[in-house]
PDB file of N, CA and C in Angstrom:
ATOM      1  N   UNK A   1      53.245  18.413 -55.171  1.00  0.00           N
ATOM      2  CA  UNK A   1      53.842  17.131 -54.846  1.00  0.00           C
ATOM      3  C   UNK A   1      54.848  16.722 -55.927  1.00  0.00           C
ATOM      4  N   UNK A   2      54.680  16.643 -57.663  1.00  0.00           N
ATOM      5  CA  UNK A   2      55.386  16.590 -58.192  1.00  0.00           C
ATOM      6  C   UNK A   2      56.425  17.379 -58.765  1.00  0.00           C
ATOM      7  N   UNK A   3      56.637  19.009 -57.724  1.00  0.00           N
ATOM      8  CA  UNK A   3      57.526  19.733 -57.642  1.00  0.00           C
ATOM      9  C   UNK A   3      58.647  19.289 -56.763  1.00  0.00           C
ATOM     10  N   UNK A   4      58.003  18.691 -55.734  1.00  0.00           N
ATOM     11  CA  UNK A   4      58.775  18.624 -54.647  1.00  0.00           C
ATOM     12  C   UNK A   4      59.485  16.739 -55.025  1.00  0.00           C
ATOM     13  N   UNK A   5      58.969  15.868 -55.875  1.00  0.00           N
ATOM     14  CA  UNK A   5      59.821  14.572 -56.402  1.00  0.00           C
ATOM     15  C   UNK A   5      60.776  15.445 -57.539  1.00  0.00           C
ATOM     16  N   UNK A   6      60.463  16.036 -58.270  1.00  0.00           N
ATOM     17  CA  UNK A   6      61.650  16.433 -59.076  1.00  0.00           C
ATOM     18  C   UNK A   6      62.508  17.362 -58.365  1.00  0.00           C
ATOM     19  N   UNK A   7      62.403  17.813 -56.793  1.00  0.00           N
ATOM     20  CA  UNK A   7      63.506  18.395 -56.452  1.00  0.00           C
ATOM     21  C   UNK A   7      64.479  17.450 -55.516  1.00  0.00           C
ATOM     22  N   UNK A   8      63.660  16.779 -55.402  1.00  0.00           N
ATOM     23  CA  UNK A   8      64.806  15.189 -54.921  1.00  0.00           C
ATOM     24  C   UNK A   8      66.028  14.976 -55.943  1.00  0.00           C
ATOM     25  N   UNK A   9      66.268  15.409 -56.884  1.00  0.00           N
ATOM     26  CA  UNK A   9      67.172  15.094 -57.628  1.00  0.00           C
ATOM     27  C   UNK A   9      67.600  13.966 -57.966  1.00  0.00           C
ATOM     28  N   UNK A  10      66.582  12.805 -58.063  1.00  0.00           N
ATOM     29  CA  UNK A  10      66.626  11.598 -58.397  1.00  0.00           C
ATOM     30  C   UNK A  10      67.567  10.973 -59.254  1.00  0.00           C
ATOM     31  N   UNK A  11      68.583  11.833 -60.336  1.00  0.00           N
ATOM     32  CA  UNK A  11      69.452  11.124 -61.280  1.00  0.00           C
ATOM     33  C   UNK A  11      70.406  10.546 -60.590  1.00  0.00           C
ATOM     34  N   UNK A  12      70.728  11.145 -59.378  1.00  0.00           N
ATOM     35  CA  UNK A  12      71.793   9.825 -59.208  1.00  0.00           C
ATOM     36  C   UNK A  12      71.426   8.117 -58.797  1.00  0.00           C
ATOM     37  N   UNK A  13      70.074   8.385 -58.769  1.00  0.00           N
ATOM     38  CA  UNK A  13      69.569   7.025 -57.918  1.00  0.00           C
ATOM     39  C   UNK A  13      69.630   6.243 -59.287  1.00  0.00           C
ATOM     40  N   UNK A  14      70.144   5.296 -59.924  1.00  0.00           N
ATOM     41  CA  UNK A  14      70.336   4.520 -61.052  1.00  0.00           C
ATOM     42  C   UNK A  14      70.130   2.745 -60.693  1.00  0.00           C
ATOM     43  N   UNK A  15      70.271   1.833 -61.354  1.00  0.00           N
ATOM     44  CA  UNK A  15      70.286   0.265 -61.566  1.00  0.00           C
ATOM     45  C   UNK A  15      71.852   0.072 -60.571  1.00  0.00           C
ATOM     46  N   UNK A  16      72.967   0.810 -59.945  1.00  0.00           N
ATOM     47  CA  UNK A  16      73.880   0.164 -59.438  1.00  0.00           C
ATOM     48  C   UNK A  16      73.949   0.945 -58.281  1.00  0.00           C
ATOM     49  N   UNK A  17      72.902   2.276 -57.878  1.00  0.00           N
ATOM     50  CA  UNK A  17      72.823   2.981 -56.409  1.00  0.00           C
ATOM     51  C   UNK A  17      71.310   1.298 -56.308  1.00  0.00           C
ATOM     52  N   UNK A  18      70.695   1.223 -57.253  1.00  0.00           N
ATOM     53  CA  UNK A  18      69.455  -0.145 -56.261  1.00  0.00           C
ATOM     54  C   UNK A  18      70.044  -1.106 -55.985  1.00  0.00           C
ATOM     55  N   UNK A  19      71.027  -1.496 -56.485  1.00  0.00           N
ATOM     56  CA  UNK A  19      71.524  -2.919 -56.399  1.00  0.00           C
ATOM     57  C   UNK A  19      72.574  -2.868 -55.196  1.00  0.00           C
ATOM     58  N   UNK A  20      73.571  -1.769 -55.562  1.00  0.00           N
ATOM     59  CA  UNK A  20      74.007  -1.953 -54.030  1.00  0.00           C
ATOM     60  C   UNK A  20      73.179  -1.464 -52.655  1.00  0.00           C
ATOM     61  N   UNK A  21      72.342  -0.805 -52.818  1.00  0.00           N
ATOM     62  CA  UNK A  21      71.782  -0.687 -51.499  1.00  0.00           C
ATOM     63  C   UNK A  21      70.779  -2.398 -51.548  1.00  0.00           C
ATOM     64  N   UNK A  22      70.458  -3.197 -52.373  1.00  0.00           N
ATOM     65  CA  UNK A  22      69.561  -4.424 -52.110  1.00  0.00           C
ATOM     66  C   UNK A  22      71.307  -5.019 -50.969  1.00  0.00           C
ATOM     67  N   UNK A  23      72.351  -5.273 -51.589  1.00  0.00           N
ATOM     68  CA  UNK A  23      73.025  -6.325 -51.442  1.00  0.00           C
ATOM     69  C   UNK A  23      73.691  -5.769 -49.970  1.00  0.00           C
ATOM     70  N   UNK A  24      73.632  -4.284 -49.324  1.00  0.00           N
ATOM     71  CA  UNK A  24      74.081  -4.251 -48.469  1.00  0.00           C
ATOM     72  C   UNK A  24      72.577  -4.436 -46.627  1.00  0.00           C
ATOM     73  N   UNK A  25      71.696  -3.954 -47.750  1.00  0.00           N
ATOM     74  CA  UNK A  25      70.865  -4.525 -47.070  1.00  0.00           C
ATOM     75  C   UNK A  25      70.382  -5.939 -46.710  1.00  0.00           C
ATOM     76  N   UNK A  26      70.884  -6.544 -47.888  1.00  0.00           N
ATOM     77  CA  UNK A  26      70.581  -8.476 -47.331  1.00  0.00           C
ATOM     78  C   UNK A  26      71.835  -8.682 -46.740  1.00  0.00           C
ATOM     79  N   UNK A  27      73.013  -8.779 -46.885  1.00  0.00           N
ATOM     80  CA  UNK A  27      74.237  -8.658 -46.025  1.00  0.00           C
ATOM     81  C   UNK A  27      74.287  -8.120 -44.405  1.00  0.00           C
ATOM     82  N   UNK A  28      73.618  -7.059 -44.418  1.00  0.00           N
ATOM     83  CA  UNK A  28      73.242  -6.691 -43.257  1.00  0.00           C
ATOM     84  C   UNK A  28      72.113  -7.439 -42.149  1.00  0.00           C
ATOM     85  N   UNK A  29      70.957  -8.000 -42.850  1.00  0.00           N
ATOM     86  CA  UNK A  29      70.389  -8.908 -42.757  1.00  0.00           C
ATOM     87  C   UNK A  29      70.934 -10.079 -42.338  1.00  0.00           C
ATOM     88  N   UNK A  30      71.571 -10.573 -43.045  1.00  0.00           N
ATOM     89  CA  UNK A  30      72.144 -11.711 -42.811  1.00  0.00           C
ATOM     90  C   UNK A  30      72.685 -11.993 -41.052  1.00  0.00           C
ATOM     91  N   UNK A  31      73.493 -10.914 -41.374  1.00  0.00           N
ATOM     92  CA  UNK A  31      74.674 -11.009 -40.358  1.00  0.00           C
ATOM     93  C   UNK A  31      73.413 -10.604 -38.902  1.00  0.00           C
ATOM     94  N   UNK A  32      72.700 -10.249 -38.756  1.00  0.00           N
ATOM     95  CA  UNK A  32      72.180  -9.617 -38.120  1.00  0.00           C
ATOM     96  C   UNK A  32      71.139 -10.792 -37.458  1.00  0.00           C
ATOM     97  N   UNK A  33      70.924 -12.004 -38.385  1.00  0.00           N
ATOM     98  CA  UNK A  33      70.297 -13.349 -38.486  1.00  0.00           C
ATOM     99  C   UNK A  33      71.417 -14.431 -37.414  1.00  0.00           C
ATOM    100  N   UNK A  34      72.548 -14.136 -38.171  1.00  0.00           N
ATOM    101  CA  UNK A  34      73.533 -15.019 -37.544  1.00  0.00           C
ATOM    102  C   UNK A  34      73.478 -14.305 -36.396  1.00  0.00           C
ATOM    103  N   UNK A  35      73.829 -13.475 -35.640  1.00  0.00           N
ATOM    104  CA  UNK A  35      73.900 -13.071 -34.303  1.00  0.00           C
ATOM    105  C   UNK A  35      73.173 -13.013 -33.398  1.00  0.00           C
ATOM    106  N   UNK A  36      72.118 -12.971 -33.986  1.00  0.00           N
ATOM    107  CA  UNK A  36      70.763 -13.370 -32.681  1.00  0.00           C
ATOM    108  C   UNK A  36      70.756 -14.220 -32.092  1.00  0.00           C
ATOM    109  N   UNK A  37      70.499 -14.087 -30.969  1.00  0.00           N
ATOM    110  CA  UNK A  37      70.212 -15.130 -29.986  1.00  0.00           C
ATOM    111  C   UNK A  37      71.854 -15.372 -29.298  1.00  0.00           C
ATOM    112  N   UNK A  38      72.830 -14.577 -29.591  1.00  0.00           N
ATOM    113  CA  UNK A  38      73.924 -14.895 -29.214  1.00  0.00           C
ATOM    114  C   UNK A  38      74.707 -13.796 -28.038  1.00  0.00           C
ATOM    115  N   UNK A  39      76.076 -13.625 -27.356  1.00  0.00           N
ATOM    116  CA  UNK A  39      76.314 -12.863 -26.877  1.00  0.00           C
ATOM    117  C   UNK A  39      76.888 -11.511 -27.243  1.00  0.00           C
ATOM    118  N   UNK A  40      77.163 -11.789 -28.873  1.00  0.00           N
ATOM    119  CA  UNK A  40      77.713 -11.000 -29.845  1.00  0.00           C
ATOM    120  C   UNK A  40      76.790  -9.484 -29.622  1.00  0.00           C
ATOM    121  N   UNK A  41      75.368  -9.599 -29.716  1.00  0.00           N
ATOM    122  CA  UNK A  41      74.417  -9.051 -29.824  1.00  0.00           C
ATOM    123  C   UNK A  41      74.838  -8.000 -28.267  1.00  0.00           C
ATOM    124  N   UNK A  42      74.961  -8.432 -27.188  1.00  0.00           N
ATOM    125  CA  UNK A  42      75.149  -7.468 -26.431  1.00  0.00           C
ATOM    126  C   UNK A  42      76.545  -6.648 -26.454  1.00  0.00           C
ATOM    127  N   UNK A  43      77.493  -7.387 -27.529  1.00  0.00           N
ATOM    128  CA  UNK A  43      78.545  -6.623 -27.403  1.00  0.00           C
ATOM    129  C   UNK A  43      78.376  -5.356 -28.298  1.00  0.00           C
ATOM    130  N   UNK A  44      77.798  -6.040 -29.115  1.00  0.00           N
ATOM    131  CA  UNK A  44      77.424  -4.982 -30.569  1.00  0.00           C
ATOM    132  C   UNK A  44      76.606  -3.848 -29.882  1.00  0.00           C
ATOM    133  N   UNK A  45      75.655  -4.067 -29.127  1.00  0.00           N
ATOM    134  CA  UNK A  45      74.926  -2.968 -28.158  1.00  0.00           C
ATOM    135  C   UNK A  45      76.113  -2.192 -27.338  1.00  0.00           C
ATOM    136  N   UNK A  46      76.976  -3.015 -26.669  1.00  0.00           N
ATOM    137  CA  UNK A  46      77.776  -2.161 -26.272  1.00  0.00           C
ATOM    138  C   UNK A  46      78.691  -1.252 -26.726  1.00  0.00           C
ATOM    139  N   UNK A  47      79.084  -1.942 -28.085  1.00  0.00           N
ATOM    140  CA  UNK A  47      79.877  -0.926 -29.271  1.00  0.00           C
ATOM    141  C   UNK A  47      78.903   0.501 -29.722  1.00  0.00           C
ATOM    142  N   UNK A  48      77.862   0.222 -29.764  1.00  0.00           N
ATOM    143  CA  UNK A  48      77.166   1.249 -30.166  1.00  0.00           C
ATOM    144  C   UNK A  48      76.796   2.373 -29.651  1.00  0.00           C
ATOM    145  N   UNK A  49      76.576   1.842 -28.366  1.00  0.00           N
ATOM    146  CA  UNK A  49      76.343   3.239 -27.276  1.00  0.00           C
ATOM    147  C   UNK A  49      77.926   3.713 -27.080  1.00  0.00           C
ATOM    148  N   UNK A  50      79.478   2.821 -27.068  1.00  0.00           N
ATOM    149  CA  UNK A  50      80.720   4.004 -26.927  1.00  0.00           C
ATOM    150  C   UNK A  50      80.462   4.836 -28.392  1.00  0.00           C
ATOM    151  N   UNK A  51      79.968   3.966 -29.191  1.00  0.00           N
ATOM    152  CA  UNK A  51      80.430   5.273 -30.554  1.00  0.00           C
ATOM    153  C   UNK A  51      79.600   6.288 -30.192  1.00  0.00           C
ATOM    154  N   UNK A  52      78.329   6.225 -29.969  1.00  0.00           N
ATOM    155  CA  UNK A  52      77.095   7.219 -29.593  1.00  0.00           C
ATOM    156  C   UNK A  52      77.909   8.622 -28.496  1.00  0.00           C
ATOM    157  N   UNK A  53      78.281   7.397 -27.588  1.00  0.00           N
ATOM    158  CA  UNK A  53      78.844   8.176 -26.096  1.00  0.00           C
ATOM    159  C   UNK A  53      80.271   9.293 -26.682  1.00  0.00           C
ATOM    160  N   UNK A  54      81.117   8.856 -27.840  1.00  0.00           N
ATOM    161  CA  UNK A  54      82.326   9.273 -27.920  1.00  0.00           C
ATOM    162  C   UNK A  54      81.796  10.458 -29.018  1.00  0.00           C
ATOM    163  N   UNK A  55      80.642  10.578 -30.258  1.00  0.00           N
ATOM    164  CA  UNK A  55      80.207  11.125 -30.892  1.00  0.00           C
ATOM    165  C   UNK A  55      79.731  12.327 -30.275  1.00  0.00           C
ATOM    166  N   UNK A  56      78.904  12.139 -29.567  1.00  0.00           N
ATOM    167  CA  UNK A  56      78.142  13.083 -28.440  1.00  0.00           C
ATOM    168  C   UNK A  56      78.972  13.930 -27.843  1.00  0.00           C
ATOM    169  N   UNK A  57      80.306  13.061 -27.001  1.00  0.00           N
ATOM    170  CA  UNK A  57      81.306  13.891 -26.262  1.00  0.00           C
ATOM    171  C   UNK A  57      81.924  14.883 -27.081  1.00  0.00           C
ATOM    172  N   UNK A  58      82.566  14.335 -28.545  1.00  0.00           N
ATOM    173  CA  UNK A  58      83.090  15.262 -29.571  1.00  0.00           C
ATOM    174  C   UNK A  58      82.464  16.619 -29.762  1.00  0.00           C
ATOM    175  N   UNK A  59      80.857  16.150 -30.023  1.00  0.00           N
ATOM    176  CA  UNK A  59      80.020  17.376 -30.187  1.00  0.00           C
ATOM    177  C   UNK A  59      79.780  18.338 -29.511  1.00  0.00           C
ATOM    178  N   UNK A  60      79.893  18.080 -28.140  1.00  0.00           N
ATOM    179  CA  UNK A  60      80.315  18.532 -26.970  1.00  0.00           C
ATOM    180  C   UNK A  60      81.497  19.104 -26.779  1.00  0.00           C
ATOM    181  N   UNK A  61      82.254  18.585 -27.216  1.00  0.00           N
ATOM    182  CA  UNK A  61      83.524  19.475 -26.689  1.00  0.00           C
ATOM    183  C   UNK A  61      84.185  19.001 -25.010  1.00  0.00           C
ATOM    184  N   UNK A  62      83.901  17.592 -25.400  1.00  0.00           N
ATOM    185  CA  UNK A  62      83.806  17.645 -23.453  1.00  0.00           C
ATOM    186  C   UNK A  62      85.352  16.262 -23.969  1.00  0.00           C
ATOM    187  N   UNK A  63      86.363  16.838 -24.009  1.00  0.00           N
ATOM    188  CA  UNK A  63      88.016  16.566 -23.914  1.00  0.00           C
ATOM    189  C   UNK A  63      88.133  15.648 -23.199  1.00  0.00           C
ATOM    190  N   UNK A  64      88.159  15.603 -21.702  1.00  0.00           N
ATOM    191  CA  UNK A  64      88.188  14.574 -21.584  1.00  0.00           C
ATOM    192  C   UNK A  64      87.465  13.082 -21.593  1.00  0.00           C
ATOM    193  N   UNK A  65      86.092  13.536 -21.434  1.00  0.00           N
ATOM    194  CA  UNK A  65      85.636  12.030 -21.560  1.00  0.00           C
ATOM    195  C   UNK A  65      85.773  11.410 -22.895  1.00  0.00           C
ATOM    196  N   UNK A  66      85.872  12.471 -23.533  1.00  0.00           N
ATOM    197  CA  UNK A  66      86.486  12.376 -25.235  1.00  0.00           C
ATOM    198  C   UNK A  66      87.428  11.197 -25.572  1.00  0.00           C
ATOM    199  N   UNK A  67      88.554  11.785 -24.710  1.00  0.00           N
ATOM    200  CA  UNK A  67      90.242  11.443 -24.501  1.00  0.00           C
ATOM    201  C   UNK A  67      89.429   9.866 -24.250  1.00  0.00           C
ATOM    202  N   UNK A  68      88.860   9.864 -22.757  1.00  0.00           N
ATOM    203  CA  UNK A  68      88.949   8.644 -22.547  1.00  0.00           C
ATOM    204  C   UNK A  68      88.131   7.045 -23.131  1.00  0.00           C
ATOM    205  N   UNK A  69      87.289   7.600 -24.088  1.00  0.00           N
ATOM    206  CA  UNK A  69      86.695   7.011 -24.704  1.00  0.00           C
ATOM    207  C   UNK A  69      87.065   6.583 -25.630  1.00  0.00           C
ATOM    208  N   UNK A  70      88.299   7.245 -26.374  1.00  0.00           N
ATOM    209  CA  UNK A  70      88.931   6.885 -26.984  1.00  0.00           C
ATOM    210  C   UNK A  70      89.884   5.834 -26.789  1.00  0.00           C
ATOM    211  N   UNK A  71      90.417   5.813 -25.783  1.00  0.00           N
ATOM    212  CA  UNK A  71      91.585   5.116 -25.013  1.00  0.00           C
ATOM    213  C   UNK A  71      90.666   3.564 -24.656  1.00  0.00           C
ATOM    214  N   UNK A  72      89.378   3.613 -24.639  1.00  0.00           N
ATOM    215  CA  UNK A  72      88.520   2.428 -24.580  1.00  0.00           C
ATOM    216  C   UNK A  72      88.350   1.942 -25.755  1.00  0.00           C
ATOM    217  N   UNK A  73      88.367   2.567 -26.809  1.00  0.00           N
ATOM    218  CA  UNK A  73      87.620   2.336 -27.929  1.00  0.00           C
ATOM    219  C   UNK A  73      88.973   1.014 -28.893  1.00  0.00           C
ATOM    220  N   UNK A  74      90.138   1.967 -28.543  1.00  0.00           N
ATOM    221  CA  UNK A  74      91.734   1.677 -28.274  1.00  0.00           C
ATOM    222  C   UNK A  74      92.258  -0.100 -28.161  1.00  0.00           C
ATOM    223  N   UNK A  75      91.674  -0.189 -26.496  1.00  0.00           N
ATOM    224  CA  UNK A  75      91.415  -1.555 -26.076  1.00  0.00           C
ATOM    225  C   UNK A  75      90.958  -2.590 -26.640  1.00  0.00           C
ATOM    226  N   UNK A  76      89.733  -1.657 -27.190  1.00  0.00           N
ATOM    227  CA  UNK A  76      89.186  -3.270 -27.746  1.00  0.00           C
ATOM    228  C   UNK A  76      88.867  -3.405 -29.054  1.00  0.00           C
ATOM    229  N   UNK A  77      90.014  -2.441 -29.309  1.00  0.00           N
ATOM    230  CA  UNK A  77      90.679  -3.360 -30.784  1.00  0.00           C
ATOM    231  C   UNK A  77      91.516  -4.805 -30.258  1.00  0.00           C
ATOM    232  N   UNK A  78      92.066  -4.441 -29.230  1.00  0.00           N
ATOM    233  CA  UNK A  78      93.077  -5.507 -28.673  1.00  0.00           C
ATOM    234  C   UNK A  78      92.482  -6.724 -27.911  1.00  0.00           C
ATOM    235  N   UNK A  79      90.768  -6.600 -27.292  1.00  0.00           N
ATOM    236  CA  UNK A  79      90.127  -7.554 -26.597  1.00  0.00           C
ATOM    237  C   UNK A  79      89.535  -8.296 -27.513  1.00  0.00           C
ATOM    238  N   UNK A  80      88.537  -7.397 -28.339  1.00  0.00           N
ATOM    239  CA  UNK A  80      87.720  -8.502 -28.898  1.00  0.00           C
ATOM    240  C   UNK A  80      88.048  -9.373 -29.416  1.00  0.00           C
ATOM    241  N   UNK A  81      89.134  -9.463 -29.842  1.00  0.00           N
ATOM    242  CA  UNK A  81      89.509 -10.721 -30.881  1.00  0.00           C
ATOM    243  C   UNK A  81      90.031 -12.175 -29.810  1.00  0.00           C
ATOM    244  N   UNK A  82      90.067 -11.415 -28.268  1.00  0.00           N
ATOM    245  CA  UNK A  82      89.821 -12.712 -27.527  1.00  0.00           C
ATOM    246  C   UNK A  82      88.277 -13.146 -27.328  1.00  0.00           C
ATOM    247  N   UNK A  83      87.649 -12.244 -27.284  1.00  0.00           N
ATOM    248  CA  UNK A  83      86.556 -12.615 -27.157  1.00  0.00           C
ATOM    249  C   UNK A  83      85.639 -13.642 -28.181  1.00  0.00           C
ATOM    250  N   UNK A  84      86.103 -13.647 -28.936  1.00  0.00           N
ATOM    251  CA  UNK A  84      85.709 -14.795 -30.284  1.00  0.00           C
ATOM    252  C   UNK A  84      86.288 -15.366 -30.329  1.00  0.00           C
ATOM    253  N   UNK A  85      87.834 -15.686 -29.668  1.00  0.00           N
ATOM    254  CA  UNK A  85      88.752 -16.793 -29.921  1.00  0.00           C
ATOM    255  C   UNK A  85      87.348 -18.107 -29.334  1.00  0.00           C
ATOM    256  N   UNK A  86      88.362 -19.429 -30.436  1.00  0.00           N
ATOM    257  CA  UNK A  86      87.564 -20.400 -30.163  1.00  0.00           C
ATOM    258  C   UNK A  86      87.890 -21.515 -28.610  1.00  0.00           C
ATOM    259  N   UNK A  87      88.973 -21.195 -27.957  1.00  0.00           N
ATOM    260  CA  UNK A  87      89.277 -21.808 -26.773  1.00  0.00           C
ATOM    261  C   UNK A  87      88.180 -20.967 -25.848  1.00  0.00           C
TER     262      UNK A  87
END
């Protein structure tokens, strides 16, 4: 067991690999606090399954749904920011 912790190679884990993983984890937290209960939450679900869907296709090799997932992904750089507008 204590062959296998010293082959973790633990030196890089230091006082500023803990601290930024605390601060991206409460940040993450946070934001994750603010969005609940909101509609954000299903968009964010929906962002996640195209990256999943466009990742998968890549790995795949499958071009076009590739292509076109991309061409979605594309869009809504250009939508969402209506979608949060405040009107």
């Amino acid at each position: 067991m204590l062959e296998q912790l010293k082959a973790l190679n633990l030196d890089i884990l230091n006082i500023t690999s803990i601290l930024d993983i605390i601060l991206v984890t409460f940040v993450f937290y946070r934001f994750m606090r603010i969005i609940q209960g909101t509609r954000a939450v299903q968009l964010i679900k929906g962002l996640v399954v195209l990256l999943v869907a466009n990742t998968v296709s890549s790995w795949l090799h499958l071009y076009t749904i590739n292509w076109l997932l991309q061409q979605v992904m594309t869009a809504l750089v250009v939508a969402l920011p209506s979608c949060f507008s405040l009107s």
